[in-house]
Structures are given as C-alpha cells and as structure tokens.
C-alpha atoms as a PDB file:
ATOM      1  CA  UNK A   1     140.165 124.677  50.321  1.00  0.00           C
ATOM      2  CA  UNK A   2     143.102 122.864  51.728  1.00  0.00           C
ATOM      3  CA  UNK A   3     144.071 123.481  55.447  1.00  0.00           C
ATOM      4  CA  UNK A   4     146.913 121.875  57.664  1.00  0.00           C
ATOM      5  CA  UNK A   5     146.345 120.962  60.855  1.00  0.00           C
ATOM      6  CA  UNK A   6     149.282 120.725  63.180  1.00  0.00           C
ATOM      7  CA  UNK A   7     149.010 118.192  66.157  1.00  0.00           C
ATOM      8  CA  UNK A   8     151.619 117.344  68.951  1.00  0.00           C
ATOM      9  CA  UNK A   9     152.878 120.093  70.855  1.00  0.00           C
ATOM     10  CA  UNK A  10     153.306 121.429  74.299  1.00  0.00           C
ATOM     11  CA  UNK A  11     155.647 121.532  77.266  1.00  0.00           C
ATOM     12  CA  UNK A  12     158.412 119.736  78.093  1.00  0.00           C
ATOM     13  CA  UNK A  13     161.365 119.357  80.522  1.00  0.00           C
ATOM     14  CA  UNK A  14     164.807 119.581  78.824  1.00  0.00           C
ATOM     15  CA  UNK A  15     166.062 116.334  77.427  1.00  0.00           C
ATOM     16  CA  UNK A  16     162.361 115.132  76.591  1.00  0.00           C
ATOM     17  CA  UNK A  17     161.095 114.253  73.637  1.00  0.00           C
ATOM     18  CA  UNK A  18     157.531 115.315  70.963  1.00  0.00           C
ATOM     19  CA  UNK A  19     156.187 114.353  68.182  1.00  0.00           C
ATOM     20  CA  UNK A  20     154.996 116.501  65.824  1.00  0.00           C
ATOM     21  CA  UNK A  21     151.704 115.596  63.471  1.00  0.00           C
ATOM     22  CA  UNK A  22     151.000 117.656  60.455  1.00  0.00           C
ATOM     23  CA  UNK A  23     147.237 116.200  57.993  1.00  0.00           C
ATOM     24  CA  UNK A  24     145.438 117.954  55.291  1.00  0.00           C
ATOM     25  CA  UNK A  25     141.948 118.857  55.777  1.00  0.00           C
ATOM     26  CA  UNK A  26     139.546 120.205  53.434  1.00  0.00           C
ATOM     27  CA  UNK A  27     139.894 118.903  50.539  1.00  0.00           C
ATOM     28  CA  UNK A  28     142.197 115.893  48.480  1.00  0.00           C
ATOM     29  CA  UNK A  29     145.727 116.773  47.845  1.00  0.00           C
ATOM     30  CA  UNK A  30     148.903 115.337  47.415  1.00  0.00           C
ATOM     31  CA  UNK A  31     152.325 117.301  48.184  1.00  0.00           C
ATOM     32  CA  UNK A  32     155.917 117.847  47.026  1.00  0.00           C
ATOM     33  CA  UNK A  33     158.334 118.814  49.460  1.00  0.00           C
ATOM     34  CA  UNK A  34     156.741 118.782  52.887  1.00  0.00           C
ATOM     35  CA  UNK A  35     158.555 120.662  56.073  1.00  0.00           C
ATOM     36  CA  UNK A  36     158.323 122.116  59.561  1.00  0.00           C
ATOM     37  CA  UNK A  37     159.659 125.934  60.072  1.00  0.00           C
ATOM     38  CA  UNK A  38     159.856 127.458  63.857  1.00  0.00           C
ATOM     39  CA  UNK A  39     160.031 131.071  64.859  1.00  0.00           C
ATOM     40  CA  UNK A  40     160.877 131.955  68.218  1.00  0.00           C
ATOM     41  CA  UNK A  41     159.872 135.107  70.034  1.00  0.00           C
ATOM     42  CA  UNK A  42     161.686 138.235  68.548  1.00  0.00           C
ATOM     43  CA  UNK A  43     163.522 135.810  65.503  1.00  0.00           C
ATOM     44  CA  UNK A  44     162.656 134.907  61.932  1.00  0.00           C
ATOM     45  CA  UNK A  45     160.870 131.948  60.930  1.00  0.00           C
ATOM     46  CA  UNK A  46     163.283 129.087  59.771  1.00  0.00           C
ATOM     47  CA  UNK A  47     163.756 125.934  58.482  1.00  0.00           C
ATOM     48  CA  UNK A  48     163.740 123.276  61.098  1.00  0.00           C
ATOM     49  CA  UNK A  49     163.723 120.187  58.582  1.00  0.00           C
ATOM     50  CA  UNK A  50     162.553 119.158  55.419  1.00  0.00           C
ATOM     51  CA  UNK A  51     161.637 116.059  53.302  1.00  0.00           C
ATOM     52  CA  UNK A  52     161.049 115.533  49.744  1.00  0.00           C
ATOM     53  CA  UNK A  53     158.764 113.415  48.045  1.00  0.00           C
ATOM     54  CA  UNK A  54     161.377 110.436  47.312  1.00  0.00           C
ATOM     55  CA  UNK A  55     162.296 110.887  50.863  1.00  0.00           C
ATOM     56  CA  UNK A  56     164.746 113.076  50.971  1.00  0.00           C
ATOM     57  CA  UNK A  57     165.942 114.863  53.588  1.00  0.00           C
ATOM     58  CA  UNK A  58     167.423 118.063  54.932  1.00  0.00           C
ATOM     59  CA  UNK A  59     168.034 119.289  58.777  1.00  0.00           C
ATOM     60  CA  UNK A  60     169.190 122.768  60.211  1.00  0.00           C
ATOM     61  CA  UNK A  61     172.268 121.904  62.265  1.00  0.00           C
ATOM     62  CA  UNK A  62     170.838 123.458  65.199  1.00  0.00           C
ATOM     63  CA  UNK A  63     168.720 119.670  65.414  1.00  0.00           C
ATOM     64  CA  UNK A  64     170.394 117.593  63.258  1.00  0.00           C
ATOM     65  CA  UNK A  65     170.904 114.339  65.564  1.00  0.00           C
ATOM     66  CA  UNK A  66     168.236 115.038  67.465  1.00  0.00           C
ATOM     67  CA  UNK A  67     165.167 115.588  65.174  1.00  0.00           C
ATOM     68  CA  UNK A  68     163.900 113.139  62.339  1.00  0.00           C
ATOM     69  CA  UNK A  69     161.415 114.464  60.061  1.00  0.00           C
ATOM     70  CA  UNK A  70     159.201 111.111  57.964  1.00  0.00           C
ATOM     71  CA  UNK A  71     156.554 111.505  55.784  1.00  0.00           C
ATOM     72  CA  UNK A  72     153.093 109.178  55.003  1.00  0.00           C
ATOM     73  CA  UNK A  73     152.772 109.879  51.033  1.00  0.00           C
ATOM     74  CA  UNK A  74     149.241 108.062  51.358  1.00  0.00           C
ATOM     75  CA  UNK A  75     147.751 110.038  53.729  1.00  0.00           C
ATOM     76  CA  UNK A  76     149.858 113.429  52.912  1.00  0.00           C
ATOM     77  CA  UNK A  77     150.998 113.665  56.251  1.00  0.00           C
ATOM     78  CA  UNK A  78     154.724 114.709  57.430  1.00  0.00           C
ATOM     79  CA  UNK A  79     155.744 114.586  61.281  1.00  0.00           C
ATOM     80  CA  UNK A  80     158.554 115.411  63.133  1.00  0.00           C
ATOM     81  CA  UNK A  81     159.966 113.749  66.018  1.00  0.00           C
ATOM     82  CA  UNK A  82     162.224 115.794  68.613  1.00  0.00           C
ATOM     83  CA  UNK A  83     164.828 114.122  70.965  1.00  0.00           C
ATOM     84  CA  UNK A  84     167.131 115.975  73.683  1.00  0.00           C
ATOM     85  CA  UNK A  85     164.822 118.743  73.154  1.00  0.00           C
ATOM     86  CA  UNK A  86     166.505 122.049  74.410  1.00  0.00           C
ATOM     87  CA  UNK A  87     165.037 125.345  75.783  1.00  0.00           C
ATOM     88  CA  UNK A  88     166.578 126.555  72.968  1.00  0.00           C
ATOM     89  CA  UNK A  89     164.208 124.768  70.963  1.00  0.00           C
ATOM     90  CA  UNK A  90     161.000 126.666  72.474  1.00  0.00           C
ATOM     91  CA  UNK A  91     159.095 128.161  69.310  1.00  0.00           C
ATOM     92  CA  UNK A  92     156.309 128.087  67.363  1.00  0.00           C
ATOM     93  CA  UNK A  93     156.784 125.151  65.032  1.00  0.00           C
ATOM     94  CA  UNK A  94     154.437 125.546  61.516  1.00  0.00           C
ATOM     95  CA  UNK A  95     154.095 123.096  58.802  1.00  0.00           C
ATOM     96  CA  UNK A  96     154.533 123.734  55.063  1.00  0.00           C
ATOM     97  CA  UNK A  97     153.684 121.590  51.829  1.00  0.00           C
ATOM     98  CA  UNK A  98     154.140 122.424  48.321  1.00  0.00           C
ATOM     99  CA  UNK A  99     150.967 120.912  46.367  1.00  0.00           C
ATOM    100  CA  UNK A 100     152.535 118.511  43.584  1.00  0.00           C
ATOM    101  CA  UNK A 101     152.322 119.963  39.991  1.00  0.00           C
ATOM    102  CA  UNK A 102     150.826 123.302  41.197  1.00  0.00           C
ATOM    103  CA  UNK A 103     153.707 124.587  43.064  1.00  0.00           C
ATOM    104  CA  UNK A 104     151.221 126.228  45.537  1.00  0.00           C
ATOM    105  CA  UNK A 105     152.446 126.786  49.289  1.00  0.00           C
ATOM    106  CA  UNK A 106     150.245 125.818  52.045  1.00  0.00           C
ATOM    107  CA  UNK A 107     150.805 126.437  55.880  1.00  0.00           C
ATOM    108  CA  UNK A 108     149.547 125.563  59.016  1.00  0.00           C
ATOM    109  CA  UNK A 109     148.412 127.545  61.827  1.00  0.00           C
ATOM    110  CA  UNK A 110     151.263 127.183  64.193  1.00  0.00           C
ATOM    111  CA  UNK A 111     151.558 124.688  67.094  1.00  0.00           C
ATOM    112  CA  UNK A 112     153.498 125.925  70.287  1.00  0.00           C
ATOM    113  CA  UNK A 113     156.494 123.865  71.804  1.00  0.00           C
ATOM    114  CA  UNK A 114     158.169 125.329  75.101  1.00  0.00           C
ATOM    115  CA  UNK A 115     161.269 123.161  76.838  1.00  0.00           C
ATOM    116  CA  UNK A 116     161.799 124.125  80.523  1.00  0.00           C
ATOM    117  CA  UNK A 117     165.239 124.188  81.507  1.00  0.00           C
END
C-alpha cells in the first residue's frame, strides 16, 4: 500500500520562505503527474502547482513567481518551494500523484503552513 508523506511545513513571518517535501512510502511506485493542492479554512481544495513527468509545469496565479514546484523521478519525490510567502497563503497544503500506467490517485495526509502577517 502506497502512502505519501508530506514534510516541510510550519510557521512563518510574511515574506519568508518553505520548502515543501512530498516521498512514497510503502511500497515501489513510480508517478505521472505529481502536484501540491491547499485548502484554507472555510474554501475548496485547489491546485497550488503541478508538474508532469517530462517536467512540465503549471502554477495557479495566486503563486506564480513566487512558488517553484521540481520533481526527483528516481526517488518519486515532488517538492515545492515557497518565496514571499503571504498570509494569504496559510492552508493546508496536500500532495497528489497519479501512479504511471494505472491512473490511480494517491494523496497525502495534509501538512499545515500558516504566514503571520
């Protein structure tokens, strides 16, 4: 059974920067697209940024500028690195990978980023 295991968050003063760590555990897999999603208190989840295989990549405007997404195909891993964070930016930030070939949608269990103002 394949788990992902966010790493990385936390608090933050406004202008500061995180990086976001996202690893498969459990079991051997290799992934498709790979992204990060946020959801903020009282909002939908949504797409923060997202990376393809080839490398690929695709931002929200709300961070585009700020955030780069990269991706280790070896070790299945995607991050996400956050400059002039925001308070705006305060959510809980989830990973998501689409198992090559399969198609199958995996998710991890949240990781929690608050900027102070």
């Amino acid at each position: 059974q394949v788990q992902l295991v966010e790493s990385g968050g936390g608090l933050v003063q406004a202008g500061g920067s995180l990086k976001l760590s996202c690893a498969p555990s459990g079991s051997t897999v290799s992934f498709n697209a790979m992204g990060w999603y946020r959801q903020a208190p009282g909002k939908q989840r949504e797409l923060v940024a997202a990376i393809s295989r080839s490398g690929g990549t695709n931002y929200a405007d709300a961070v585009k500028g700020r955030f780069i997404i990269s991706r280790d195909n070896v070790k299945n891993t995607v991050s996400l690195r956050m400059n002039s964070l925001k308070p705006e930016d305060t959510a809980v930030y989830y990973c998501n990978a689409q198992e090559l070939f399969v198609g199958r949608d995996y998710w991890g269990q949240g990781t929690q980023v608050t900027v102070s103002s």
